[in-house]
Protein backbone atom coordinates (compact mmCIF):
# COMPACT_ATOMS: atom_id res chain seq x y z
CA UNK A 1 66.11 207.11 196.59
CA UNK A 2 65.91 210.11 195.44
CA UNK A 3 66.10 209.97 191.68
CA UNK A 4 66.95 212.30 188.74
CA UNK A 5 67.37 209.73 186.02
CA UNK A 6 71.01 210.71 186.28
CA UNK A 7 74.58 209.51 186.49
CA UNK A 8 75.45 210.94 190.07
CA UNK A 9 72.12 209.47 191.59
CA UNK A 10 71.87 206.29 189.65
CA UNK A 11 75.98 205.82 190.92
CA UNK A 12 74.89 206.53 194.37
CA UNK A 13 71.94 203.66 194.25
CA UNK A 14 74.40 201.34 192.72
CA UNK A 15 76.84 201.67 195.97
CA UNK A 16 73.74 201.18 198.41
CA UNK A 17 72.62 198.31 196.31
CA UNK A 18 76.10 196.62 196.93
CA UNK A 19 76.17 197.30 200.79
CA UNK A 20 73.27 196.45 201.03
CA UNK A 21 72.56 198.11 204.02
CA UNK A 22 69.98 199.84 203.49
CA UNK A 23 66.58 198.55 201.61
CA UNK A 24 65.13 201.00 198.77
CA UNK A 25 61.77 200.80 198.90
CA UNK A 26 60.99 203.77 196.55
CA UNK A 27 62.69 205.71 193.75
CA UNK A 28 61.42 209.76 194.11
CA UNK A 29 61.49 211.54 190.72
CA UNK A 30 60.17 215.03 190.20
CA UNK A 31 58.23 215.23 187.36
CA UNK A 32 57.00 218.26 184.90
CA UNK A 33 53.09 217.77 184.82
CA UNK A 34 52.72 220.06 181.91
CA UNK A 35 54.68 218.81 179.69
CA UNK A 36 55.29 215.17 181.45
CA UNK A 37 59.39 215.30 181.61
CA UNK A 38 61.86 215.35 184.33
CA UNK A 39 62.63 218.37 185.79
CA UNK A 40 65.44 220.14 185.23
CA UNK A 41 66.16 217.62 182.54
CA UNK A 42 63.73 217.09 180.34
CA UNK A 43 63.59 213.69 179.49
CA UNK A 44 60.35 212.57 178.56
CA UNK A 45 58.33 210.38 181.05
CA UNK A 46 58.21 207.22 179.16
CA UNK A 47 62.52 207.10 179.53
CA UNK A 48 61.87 207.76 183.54
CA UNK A 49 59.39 204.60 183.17
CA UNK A 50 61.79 202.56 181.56
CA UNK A 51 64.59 203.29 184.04
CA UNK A 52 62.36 202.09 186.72
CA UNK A 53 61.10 199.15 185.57
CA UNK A 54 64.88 197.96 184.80
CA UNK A 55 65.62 198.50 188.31
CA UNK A 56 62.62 197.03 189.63
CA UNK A 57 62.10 199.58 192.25
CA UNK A 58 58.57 201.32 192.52
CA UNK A 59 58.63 204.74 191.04
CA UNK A 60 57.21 207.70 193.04
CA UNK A 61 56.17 210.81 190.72
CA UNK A 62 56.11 214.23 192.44
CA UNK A 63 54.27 216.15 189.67
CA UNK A 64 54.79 219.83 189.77
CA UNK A 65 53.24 222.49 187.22
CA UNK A 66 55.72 224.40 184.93
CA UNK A 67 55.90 227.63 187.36
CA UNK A 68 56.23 226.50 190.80
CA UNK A 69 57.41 228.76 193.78
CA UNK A 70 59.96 227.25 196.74
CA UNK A 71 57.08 226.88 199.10
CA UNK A 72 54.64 225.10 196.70
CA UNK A 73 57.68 223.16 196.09
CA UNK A 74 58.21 222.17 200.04
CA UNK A 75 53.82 221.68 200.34
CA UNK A 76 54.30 219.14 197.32
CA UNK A 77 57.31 217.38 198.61
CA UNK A 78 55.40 216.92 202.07
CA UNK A 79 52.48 215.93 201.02
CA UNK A 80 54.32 213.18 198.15
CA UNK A 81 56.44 212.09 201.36
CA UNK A 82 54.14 211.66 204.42
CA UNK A 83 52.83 208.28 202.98
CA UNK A 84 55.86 206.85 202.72
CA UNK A 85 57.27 208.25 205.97
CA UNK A 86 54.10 205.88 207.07
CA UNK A 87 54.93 203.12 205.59
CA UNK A 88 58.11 202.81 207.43
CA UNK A 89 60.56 205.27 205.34
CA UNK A 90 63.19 206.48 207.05
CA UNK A 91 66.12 207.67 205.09
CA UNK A 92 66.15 209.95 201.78
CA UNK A 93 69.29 209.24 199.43
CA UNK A 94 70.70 211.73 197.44
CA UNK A 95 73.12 211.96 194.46
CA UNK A 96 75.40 214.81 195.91
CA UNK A 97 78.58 215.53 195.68
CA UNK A 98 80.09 218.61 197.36
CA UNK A 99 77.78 221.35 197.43
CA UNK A 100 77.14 222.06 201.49
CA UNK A 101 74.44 224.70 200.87
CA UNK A 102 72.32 222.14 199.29
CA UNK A 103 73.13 219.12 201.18
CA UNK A 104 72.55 221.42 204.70
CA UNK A 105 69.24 222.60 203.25
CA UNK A 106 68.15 219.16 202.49
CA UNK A 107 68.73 217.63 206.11
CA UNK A 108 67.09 220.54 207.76
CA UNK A 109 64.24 219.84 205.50
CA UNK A 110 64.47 215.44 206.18
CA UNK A 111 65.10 216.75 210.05
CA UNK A 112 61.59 217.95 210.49
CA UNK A 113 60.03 215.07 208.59
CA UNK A 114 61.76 213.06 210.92
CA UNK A 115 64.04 211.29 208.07
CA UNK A 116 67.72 210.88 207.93
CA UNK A 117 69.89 211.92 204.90
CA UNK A 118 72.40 209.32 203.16
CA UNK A 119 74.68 210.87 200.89
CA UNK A 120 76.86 207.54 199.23
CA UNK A 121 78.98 209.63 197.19
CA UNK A 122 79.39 212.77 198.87
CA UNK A 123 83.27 214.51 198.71
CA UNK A 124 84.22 212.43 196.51
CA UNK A 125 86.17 213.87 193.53
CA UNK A 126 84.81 214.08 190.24
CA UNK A 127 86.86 212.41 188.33
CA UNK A 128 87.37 209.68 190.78
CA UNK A 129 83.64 209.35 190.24
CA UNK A 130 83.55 209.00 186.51
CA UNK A 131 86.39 206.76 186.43
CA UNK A 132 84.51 204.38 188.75
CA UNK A 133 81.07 205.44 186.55
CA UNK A 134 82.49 204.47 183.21
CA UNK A 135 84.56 200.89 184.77
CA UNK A 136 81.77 199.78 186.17
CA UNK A 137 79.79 199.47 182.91
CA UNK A 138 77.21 202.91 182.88
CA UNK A 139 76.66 204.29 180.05
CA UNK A 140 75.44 208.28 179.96
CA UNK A 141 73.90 211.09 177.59
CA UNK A 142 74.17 214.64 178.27
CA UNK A 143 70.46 215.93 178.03
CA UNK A 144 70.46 219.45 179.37
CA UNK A 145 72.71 222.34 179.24
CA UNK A 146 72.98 225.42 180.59
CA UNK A 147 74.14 227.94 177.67
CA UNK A 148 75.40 230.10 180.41
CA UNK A 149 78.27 227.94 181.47
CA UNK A 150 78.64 225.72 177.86
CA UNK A 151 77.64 225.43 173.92
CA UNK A 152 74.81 224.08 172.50
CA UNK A 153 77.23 221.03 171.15
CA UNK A 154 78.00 219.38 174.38
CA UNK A 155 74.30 218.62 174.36
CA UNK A 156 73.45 215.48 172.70
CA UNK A 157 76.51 213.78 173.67
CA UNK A 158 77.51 210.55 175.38
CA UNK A 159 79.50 211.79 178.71
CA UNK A 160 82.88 209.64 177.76
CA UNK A 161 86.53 210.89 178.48
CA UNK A 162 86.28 212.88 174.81
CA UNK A 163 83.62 214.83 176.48
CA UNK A 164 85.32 215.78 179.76
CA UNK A 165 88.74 216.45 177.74
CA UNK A 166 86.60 219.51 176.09
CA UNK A 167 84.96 221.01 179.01
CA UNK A 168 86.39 224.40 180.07
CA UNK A 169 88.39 224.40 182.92
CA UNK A 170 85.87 226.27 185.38
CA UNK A 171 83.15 223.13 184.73
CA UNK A 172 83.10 220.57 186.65
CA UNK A 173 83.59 217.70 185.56
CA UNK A 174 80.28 215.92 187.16
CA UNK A 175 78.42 219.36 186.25
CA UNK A 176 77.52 219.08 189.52
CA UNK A 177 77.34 223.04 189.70
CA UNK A 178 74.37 222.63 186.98
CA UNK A 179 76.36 222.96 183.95
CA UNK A 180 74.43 219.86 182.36
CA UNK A 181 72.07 216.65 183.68
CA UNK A 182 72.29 213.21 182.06
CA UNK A 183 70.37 210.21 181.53
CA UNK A 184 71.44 207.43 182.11
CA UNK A 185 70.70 204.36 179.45
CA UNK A 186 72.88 201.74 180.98
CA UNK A 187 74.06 200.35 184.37
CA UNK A 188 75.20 197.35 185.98
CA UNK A 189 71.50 196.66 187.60
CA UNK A 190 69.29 197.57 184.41
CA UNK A 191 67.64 194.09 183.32
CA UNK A 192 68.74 195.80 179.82
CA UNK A 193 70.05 198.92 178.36
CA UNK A 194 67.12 201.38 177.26
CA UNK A 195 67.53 202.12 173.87
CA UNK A 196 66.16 205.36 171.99
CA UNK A 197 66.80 207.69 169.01
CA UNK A 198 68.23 210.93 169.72
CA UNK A 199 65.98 214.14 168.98
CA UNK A 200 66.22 217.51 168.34
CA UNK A 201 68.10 220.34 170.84
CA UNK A 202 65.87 222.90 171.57
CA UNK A 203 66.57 225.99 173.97
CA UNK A 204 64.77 227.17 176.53
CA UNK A 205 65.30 230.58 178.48
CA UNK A 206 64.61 231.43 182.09
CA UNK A 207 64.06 234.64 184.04
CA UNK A 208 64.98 234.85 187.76
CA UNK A 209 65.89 236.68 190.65
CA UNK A 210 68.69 236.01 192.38
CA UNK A 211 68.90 236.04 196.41
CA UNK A 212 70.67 239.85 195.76
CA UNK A 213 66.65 241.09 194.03
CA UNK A 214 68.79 241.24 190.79
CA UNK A 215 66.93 240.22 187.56
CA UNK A 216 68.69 237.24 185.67
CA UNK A 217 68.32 235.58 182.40
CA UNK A 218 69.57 231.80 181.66
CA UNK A 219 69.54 230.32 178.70
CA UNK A 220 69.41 225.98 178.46
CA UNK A 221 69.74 223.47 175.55
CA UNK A 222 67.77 220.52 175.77
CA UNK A 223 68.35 217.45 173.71
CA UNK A 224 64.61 215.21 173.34
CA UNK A 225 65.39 211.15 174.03
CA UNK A 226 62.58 208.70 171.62
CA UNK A 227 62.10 205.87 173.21
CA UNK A 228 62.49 203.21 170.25
């Protein structure tokens, strides 16, 4: 299972934990060495540790440094997944939703490792997703957000119907375009809810090329989770 620590992929292990047909051996996080947080996230290890020991699924770290390039990336990911392609392994979940570049580059990648994708909660719609996130009892804080699509004060926030009422119309709902990541504090499998003291927002800015050669700059707000 691949996991972010977020709502999309922690909904997606709750529907294969109810069909039950498939057995999770491992959860798969991707984790910032130098500074020992989540990527793209941010949330400190310690949270990441919690999550998995409520679920009581062994926790796989793939430790990157802070500056990584898309090859190092792919070495890493082999190298993190060939023991557990030996031990049996032979599907990668993901959290998905609708975006068909990714989902296409991730089974050509799982297609030469000789795994097969599962994607649990794939076209679904977004709200259709939350509505099903929030009746089934899981319970979500907006940790990161990208200043280029919102405003510092949607970081920090529980992701309830309040939230979603204020987004601007061109986010989606599930941010599933990156607008913001979550953690997720509370589900219907945790042995308990993780509790933790909000922190301060801090922002962060990137500079990147995109696949045009064009020099970009992105600015993100991240909110730090204490674990109490």
């Amino acid at each position: 299972m691949n996991w972010s620590g977020g709502k999309d992929s922690a909904l997606s292990l709750y529907h294969i934990l109810q069909k039950k047909e498939y057995d999770v051996q491992f959860l798969l996080t991707t984790v910032n060495d130098s500074f020992r947080r989540v990527s793209m996230h941010g949330v400190r290890e310690e949270l990441l540790d919690l999550q998995a020991l409520n679920i009581g699924i062994d926790l796989i770290k793939l430790r990157l440094p802070e500056t990584v390039s898309m090859e190092e990336y792919h070495e890493k990911m082999a190298e993190t997944m060939q023991p557990l392609i030996d031990s049996g392994v032979k599907y990668s979940i993901f959290g998905d939703i609708f975006l068909e570049d990714l989902r296409r580059h991730r089974e050509e990648r799982l297609s030469k490792a000789g795994l097969e994708g599962v994607f649990p909660i794939w076209k679904r719609p977004s709200m259709e997703l939350l509505e099903e996130f929030w009746d089934s009892g899981f319970k979500t804080i907006v940790v990161a957000v990208n200043g280029n699509e919102l405003d510092k004060s949607f970081c920090g926030r529980i992701l309830d119907r309040d939230f979603v009422k204020e987004l601007p119309a061109n986010v989606d709902p599930c941010g599933e375009n990156g607008e913001f990541h979550t953690f997720v504090f509370e589900t219907p499998y945790f042995k308990q809810a993780i509790d933790f003291e909000i922190g301060e927002t801090v922002d962060k800015t990137y500079h990147f090329k995109n696949a045009e050669g064009e020099e970009l700059t992105s600015t993100y707000f991240f909110t730090d989770l204490v674990p109490k």
